[in-house]
Every structure is written in structure tokens, then in C-alpha cells.
Protein backbone atom coordinates (compact mmCIF):
# COMPACT_ATOMS: atom_id res chain seq x y z
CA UNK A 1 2.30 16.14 -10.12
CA UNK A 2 2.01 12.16 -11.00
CA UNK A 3 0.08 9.50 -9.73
CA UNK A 4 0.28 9.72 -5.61
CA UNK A 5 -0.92 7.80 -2.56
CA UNK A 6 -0.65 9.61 0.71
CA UNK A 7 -0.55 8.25 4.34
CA UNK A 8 -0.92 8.73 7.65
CA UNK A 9 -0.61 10.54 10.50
CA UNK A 10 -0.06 7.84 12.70
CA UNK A 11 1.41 7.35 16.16
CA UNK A 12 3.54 4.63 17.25
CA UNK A 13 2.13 1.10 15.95
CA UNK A 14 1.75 -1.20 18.37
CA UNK A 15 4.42 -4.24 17.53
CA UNK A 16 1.51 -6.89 16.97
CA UNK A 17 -0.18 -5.20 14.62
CA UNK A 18 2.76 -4.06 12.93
CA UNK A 19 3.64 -7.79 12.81
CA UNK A 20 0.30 -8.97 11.27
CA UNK A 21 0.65 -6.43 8.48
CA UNK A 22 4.32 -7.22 7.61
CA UNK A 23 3.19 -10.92 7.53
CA UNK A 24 1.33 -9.69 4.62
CA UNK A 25 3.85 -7.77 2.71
CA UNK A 26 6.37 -9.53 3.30
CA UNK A 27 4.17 -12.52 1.09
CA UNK A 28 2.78 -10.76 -1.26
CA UNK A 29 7.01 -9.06 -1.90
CA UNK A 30 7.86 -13.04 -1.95
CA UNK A 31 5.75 -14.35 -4.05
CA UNK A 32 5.29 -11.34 -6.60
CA UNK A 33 7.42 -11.03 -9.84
CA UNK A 34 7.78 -7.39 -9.63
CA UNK A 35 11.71 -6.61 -9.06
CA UNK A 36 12.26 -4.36 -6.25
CA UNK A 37 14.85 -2.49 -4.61
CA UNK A 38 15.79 -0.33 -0.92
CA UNK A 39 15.40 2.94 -2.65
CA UNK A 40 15.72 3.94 -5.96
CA UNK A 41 19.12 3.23 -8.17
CA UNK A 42 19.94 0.86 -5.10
CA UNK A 43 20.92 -2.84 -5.65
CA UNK A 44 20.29 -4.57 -1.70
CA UNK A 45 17.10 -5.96 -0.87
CA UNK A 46 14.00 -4.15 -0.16
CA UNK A 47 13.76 -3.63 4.12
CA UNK A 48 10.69 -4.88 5.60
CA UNK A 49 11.37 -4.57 9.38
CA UNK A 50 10.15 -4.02 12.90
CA UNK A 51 10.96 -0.27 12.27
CA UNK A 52 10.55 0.41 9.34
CA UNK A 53 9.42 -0.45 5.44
CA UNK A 54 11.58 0.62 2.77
CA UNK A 55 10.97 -0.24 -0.94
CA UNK A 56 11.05 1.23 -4.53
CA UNK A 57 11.10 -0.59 -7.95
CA UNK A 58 14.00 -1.83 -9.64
CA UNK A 59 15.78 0.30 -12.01
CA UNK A 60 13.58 2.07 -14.80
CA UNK A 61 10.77 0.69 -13.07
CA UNK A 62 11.94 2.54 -9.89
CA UNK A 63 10.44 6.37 -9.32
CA UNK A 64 9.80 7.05 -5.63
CA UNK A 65 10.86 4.95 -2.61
CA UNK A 66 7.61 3.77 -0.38
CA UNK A 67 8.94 4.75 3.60
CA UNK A 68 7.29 3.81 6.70
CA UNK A 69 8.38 3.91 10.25
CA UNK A 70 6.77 2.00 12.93
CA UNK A 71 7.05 5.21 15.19
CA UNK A 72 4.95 8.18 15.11
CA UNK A 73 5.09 10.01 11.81
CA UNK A 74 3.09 12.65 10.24
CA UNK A 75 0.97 12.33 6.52
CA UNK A 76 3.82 11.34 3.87
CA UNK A 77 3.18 9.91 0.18
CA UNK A 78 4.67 8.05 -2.60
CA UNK A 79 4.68 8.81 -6.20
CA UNK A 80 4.68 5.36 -8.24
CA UNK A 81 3.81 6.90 -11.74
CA UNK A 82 1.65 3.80 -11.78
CA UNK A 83 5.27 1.95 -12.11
CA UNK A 84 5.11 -1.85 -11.93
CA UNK A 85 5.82 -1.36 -8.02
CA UNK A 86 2.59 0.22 -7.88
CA UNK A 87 0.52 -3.13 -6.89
CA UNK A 88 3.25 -3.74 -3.67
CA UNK A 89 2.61 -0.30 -2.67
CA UNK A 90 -0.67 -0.81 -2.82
CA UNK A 91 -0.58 -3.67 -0.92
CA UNK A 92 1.13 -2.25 1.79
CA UNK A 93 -1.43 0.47 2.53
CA UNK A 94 -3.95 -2.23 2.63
CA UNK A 95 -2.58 -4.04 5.04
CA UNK A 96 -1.16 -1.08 7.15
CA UNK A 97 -4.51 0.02 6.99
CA UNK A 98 -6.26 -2.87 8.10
CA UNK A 99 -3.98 -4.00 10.77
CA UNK A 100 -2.44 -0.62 12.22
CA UNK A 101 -5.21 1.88 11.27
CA UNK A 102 -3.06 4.26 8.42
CA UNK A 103 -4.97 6.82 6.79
CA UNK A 104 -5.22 6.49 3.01
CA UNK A 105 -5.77 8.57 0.28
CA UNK A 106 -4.70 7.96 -3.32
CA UNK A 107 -5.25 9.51 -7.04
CA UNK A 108 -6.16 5.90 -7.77
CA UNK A 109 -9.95 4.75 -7.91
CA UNK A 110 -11.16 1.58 -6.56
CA UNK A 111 -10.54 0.13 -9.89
CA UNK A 112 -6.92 1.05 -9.51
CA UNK A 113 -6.68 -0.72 -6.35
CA UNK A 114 -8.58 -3.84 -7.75
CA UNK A 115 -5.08 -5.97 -8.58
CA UNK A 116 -3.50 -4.70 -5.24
CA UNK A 117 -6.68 -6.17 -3.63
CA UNK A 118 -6.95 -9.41 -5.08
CA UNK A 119 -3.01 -9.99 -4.11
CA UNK A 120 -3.57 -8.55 -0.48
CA UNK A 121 -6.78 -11.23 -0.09
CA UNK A 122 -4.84 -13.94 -1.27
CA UNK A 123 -2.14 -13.39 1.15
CA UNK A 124 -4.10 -11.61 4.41
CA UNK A 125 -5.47 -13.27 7.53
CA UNK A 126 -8.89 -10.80 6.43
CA UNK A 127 -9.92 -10.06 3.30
CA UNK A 128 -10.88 -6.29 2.10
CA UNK A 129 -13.75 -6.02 0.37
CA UNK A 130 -14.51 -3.55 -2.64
CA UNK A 131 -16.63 -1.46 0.03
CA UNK A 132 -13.42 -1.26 2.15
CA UNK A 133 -11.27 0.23 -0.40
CA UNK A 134 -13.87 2.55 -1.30
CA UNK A 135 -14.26 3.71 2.39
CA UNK A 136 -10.52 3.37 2.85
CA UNK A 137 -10.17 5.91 0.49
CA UNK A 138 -12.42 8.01 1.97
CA UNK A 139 -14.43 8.57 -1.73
CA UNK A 140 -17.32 11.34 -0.36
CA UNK A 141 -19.41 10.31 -2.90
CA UNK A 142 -19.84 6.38 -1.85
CA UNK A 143 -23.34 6.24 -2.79
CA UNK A 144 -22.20 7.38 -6.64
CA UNK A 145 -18.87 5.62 -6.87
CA UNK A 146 -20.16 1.96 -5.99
CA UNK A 147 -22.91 1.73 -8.05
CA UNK A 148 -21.13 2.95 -10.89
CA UNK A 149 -17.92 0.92 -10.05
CA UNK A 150 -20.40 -2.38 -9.64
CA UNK A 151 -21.55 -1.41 -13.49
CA UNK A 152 -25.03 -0.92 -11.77
């Protein structure tokens, strides 16, 4: 199967919040080393737009493109294999789910997320706290996971 994250449904994203999370992709793409690409095999730029966000790693460290429209979609997911592309992926769902409400699930634990955290806080108008991702994730067994995830 490989390492997933799924997301959504969703209906149409009002443009202002779309904005606000883009703001935060679009800095944490600029200012992270990871090489990226449109889709996979692909050499133009990744497209982070009012309609749409469409990225994938570069090359071998490609696997499966991350797609978003703005409009109304349905649950969709993205297999990273835990590729170095991971991280932006990441990041994106954060913000997306902070600013525009996206559902998110993921084969990742919080730990997982714990890099893609860090670079969304140092880029985002509001940070996400460990809680948050835990939540986010919707984990069932919060009162288990954060304790243990704490080293409590």
C-alpha cells in the first residue's frame, strides 16, 4: 500500500482562506531545500495557485503528485513513500487544514508530522500545536497517544 495521507471532502474554499494557506506553502516551498517538481518525471515548477496546488518531488525523490483544487472535491490522497517531499506535503495539509478546514488523515503519527510542524510554525500566521496534529488526525485514542508521545 505505502505510506498515505488522505484529504478532504471539501466544498469550494473561500478565496481568503485559500490565500492565507498558500501564503504558507508557498514559504515554506521557498525557503525549503527539498527539489520539487509539477508532477512526477516533470521538469516546470511546482503550481501553487488560486485553483489549484500541484506538486511532487524531483526525480527519484518523486512518487505521487500532491493535487488540490480550490473547488469542491471529494476525499483524495497522496502516497509520498516518506520521500523527501514528504515534509511539503505535510505542510500543506497543515495549513489547508488550519485555514480552509480539510479533513486529514495520514499513516503517519504525530511524530511523523513533528518536522512538517516545526516548518509550518515557522512560516504560519498561527502556530499548530502537538495537540492539534493529534486531533487533526483524528487519533481515537488521544488520551493514550499524548501521553505516550510526551514520553509521560
Amino acid at each position: 500500500m505505502g505510506y498515505t495521507h488522505h484529504y478532504g471532502p471539501k466544498a469550494e474554499t473561500p478565496i481568503a482562506d485559500w490565500n492565507r494557506a498558500l501564503k504558507t506553502i508557498r514559504a515554506a516551498v521557498k525557503n525549503s531545500e527539498v527539489p520539487l517538481c509539477r508532477i512526477y518525471n516533470d521538469r516546470r515548477r511546482p503550481s501553487l495557485c488560486r485553483d489549484h496546488i500541484l506538486f511532487n518531488g524531483s526525480g527519484v525523490d518523486g512518487h505521487e503528485t500532491f493535487a488540490l483544487l480550490r473547488k469542491k472535491q471529494g476525499w483524495s490522497f497522496c502516497k509520498t513513500a516518506r520521500k523527501p517531499y514528504d515534509i511539503l506535503v505535510c505542510v500543506a495539509l497543515l495549513a489547508l487544514h488550519a485555514e480552509c478546514g480539510l479533513s486529514v488523515s495520514s499513516d503517519g503519527s504525530p511524530q511523523d508530522w513533528e518536522a512538517a510542524r516545526t516548518l509550518y510554525n515557522k512560516h504560519a500566521g498561527k502556530p499548530i500545536s502537538v495537540d492539534d496534529v493529534i486531533v487533526m488526525l483524528d487519533r481515537s485514542a488521544l488520551g493514550a497517544i499524548l501521553p505516550a508521545y510526551r514520553g509521560n
